[in-house]
Protein backbone atom coordinates (compact mmCIF):
# COMPACT_ATOMS: atom_id res chain seq x y z
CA UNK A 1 12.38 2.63 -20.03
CA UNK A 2 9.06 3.90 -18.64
CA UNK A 3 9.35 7.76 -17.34
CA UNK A 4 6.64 7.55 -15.15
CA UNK A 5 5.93 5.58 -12.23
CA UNK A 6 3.40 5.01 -9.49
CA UNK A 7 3.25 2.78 -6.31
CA UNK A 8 0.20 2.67 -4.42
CA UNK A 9 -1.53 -0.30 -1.61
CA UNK A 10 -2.38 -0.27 1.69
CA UNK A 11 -0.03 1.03 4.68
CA UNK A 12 2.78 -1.07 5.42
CA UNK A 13 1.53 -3.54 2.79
CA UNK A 14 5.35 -3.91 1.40
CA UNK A 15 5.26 -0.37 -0.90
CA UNK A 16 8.29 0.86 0.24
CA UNK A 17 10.29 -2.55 -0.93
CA UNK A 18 9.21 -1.82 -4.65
CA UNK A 19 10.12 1.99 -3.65
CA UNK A 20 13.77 0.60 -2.41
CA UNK A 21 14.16 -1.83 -5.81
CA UNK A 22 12.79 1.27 -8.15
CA UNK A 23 15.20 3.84 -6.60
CA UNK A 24 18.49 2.37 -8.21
CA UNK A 25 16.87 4.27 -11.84
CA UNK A 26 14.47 6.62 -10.33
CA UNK A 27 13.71 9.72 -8.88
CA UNK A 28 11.74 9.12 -5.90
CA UNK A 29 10.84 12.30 -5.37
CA UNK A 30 12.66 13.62 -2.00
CA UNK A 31 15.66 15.42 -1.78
CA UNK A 32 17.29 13.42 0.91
CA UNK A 33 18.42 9.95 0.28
CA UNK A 34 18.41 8.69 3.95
CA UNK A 35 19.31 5.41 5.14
CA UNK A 36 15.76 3.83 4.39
CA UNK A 37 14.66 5.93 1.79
CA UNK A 38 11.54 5.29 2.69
CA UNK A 39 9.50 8.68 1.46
CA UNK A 40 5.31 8.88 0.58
CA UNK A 41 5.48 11.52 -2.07
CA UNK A 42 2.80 13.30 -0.23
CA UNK A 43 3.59 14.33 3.19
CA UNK A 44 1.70 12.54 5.88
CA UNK A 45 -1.93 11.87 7.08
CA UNK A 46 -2.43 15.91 8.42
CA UNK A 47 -5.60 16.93 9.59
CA UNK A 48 -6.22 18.59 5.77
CA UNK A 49 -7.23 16.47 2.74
CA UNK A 50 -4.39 15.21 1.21
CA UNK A 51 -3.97 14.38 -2.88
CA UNK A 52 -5.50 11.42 -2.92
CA UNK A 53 -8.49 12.21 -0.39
CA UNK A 54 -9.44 14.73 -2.63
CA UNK A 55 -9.87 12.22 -5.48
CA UNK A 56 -11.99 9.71 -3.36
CA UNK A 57 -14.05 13.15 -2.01
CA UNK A 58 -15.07 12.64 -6.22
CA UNK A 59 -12.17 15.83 -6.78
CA UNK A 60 -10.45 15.66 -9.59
CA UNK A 61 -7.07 17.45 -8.44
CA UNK A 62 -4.28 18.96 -10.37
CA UNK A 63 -1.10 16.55 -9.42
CA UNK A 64 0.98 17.71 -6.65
CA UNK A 65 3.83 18.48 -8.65
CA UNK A 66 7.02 19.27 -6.70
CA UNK A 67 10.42 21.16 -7.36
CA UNK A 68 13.02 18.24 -7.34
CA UNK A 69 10.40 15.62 -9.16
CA UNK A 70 12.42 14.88 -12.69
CA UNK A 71 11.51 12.54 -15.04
CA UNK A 72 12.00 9.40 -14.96
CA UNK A 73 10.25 8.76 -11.39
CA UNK A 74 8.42 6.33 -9.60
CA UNK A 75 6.82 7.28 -6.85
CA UNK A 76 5.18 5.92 -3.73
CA UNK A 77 2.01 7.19 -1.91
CA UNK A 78 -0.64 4.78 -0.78
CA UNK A 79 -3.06 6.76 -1.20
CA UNK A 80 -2.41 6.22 -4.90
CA UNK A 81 -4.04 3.13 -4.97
CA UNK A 82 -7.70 5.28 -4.63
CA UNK A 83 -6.35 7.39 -7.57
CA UNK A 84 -5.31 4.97 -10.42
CA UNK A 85 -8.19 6.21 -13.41
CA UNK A 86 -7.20 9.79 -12.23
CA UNK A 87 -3.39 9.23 -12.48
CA UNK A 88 -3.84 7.61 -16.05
CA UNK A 89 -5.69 10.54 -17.31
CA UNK A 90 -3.14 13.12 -16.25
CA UNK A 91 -0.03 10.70 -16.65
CA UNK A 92 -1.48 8.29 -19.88
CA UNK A 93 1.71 6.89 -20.49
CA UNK A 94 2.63 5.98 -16.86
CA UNK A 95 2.66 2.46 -15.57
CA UNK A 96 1.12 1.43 -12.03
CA UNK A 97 1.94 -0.96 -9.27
CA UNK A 98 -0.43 -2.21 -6.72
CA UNK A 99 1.27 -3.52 -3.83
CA UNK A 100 -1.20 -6.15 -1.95
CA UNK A 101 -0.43 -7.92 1.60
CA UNK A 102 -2.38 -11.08 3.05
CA UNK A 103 -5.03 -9.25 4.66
CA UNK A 104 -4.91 -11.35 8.12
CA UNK A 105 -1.10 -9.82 8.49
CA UNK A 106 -2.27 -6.64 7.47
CA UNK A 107 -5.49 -5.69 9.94
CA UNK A 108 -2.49 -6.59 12.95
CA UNK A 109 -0.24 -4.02 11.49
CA UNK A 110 -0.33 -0.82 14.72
CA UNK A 111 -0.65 1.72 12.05
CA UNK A 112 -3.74 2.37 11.52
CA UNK A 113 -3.64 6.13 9.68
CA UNK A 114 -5.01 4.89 6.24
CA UNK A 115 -8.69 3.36 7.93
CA UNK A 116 -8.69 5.92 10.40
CA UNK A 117 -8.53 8.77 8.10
CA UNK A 118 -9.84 7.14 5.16
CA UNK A 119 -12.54 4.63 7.03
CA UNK A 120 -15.76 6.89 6.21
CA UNK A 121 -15.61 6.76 2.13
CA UNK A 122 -15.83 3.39 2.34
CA UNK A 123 -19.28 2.70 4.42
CA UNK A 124 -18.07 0.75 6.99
CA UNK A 125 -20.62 -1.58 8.95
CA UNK A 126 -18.29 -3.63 11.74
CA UNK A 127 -17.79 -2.47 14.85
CA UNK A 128 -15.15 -4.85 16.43
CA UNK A 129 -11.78 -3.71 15.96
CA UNK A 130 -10.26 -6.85 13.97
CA UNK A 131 -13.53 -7.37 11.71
CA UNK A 132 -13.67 -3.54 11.19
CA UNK A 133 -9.98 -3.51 9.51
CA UNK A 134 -10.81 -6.50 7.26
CA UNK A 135 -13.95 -4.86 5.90
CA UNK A 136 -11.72 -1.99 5.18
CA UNK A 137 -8.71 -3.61 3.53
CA UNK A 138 -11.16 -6.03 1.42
CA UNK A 139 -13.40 -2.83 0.67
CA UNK A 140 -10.30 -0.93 -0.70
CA UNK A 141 -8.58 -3.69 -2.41
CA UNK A 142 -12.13 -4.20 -4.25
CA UNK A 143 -12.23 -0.61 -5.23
CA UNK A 144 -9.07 -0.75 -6.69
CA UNK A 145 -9.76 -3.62 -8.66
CA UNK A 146 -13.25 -2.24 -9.92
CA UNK A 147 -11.43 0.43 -10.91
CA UNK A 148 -8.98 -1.01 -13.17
CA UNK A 149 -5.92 0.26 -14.94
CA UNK A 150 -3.86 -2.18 -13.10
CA UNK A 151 -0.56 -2.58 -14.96
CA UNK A 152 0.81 -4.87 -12.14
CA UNK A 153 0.14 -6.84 -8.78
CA UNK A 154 2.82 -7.22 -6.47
CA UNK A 155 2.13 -9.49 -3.43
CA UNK A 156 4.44 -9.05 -0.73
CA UNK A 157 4.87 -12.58 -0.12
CA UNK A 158 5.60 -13.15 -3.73
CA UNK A 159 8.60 -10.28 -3.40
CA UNK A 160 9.72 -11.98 0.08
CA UNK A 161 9.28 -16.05 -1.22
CA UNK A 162 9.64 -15.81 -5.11
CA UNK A 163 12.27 -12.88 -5.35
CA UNK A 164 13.83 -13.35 -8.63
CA UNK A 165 10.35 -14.00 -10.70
CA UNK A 166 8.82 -10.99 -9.16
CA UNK A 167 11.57 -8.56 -9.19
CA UNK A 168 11.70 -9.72 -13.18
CA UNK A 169 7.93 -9.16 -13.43
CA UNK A 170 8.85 -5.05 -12.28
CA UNK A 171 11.58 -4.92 -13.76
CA UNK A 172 10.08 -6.20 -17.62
CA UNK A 173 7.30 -3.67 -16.54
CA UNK A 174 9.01 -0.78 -16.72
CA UNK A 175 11.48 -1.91 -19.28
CA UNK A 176 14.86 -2.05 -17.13
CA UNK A 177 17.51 -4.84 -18.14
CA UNK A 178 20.25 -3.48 -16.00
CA UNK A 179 21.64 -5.70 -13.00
CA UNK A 180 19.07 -5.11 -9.80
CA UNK A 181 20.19 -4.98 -6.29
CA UNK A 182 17.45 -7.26 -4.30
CA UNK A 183 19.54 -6.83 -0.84
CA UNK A 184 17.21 -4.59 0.30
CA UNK A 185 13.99 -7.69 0.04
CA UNK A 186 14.28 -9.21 3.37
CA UNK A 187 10.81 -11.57 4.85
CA UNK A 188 9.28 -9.10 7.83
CA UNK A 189 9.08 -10.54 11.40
CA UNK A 190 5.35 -10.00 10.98
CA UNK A 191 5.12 -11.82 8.56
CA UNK A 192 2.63 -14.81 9.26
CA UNK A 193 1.66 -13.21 12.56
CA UNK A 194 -1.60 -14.28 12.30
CA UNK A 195 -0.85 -17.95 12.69
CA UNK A 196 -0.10 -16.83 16.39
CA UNK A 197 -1.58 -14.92 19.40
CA UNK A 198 -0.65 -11.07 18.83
CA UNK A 199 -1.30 -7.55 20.27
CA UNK A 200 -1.82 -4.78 18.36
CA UNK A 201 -0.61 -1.52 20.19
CA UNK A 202 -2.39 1.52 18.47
CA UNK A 203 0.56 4.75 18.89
CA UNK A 204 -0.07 7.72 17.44
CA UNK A 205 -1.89 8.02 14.24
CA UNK A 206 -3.84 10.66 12.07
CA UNK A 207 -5.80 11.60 15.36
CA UNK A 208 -2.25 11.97 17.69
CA UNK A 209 -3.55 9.81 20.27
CA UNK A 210 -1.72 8.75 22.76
CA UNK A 211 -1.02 4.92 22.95
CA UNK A 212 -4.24 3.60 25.15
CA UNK A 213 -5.42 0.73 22.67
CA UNK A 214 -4.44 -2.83 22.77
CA UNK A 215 -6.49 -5.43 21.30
CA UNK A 216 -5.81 -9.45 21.27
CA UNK A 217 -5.74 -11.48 18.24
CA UNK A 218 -6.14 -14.99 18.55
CA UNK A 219 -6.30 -17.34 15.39
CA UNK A 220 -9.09 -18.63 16.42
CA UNK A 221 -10.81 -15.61 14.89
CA UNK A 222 -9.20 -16.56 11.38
CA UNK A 223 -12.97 -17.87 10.85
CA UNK A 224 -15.05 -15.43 11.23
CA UNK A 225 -12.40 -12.96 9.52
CA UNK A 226 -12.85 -14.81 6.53
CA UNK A 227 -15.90 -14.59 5.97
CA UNK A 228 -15.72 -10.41 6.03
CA UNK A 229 -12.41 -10.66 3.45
CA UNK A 230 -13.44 -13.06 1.45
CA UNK A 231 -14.18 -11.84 -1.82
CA UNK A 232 -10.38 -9.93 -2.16
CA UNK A 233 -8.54 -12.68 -0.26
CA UNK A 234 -9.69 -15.30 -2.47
CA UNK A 235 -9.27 -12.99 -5.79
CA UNK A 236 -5.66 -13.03 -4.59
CA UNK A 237 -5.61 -16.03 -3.57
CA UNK A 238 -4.67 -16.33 -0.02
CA UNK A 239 -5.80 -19.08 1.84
């Protein structure tokens, strides 16, 4: 069994399902096991640099380590997905998960902390709203996958529409065999939003706004979209 875990894509990309699956053998690092369990091992989008910030500010950061965090863990943070080369060299024998979500559901997601806060390290060109979130999931994604040290790619769709092969994929990753409770892997609402007309209602985020954004998505846009995700939708092959 692998002692050391790491879960890391972009926000509300699906990381907290592996983070639900993984929590039956891990320490997830947080010492209350709520209803959701849903828990970034790093506290929040704050106004100061978080871990994995630090590490695309070209820091190289001593690991957050925290009282309650016993081996074996796996733990979630999306920002870990910036941090993978840094991770390996502190943690060589840990394994890590990239959790990846088709990119047209993913720029209508309201949450918007990770290209808010995160936007600037990435050089940015668009300036419409839907455009500018596709340049920044397909610049991130790419990053990632220059960087390397991928152990495994976890497409939420895959999790939602191909349960049992997937979960088996984690599961032979970090060398479980035990029964696995998959109750938890439901399809999202959203899912295939973008098929549709839809509003996305910015509420608060990293700047504490209040909620005074709305923009329209029609799939008419789909097009033009395309063309600025391109290169990661089609290495992960979404149509």
């Amino acid at each position: 069994m692998v002692k050391q875990i790491f879960i890391g894509g972009h926000f509300s990309s699906g990381t907290r399902v592996v983070q639900f699956l993984l929590r039956q053998f891990y320490n997830i690092g947080r010492r209350v096991r709520d209803e959701f369990g849903d828990q970034d091992y790093e506290v929040g989008f704050s106004k100061r640099p978080t871990w994995g910030e630090k590490v695309l500010m070209g820091e190289r950061p001593e690991f957050p380590i925290q009282d309650e965090l016993k081996e074996p863990f796996a733990l979630k943070n999306p920002e870990f997905m910036f941090c993978v080369p840094h991770l390996k060299k502190l943690f060589p024998e840990s394994k890590f998960i990239l959790v990846v979500r088709n990119g047209f559901d993913q720029i209508l997601c309201d949450n918007r902390c990770m290209s808010v806060k995160l936007g600037q390290y990435f050089d940015l060109k668009e300036v419409d709203y839907f455009k500018r979130e596709m340049e920044f999931w397909n610049k991130t994604y790419k990053k990632v996958i220059e960087n390397g040290q991928i152990d495994l790619i976890i497409k939420l769709e895959d999790l939602v529409n191909n349960t049992l092969v997937s979960v088996k994929k984690i599961m032979k990753l970090v060398g479980i065999k035990k029964p696995v409770d998959i109750s938890m892997i439901k399809k999202p609402e959203s899912m295939g939003r973008y098929n549709n007309d839809w509003v996305v209602k910015l509420g608060q985020d990293v700047l504490k706004e209040e909620r005074i954004e709305e923009y329209l998505y029609k799939p008419e846009m789909k097009k033009e979209l395309s063309k600025i995700g391109a290169e990661m939708l089609n290495y992960f092959q979404y149509d």
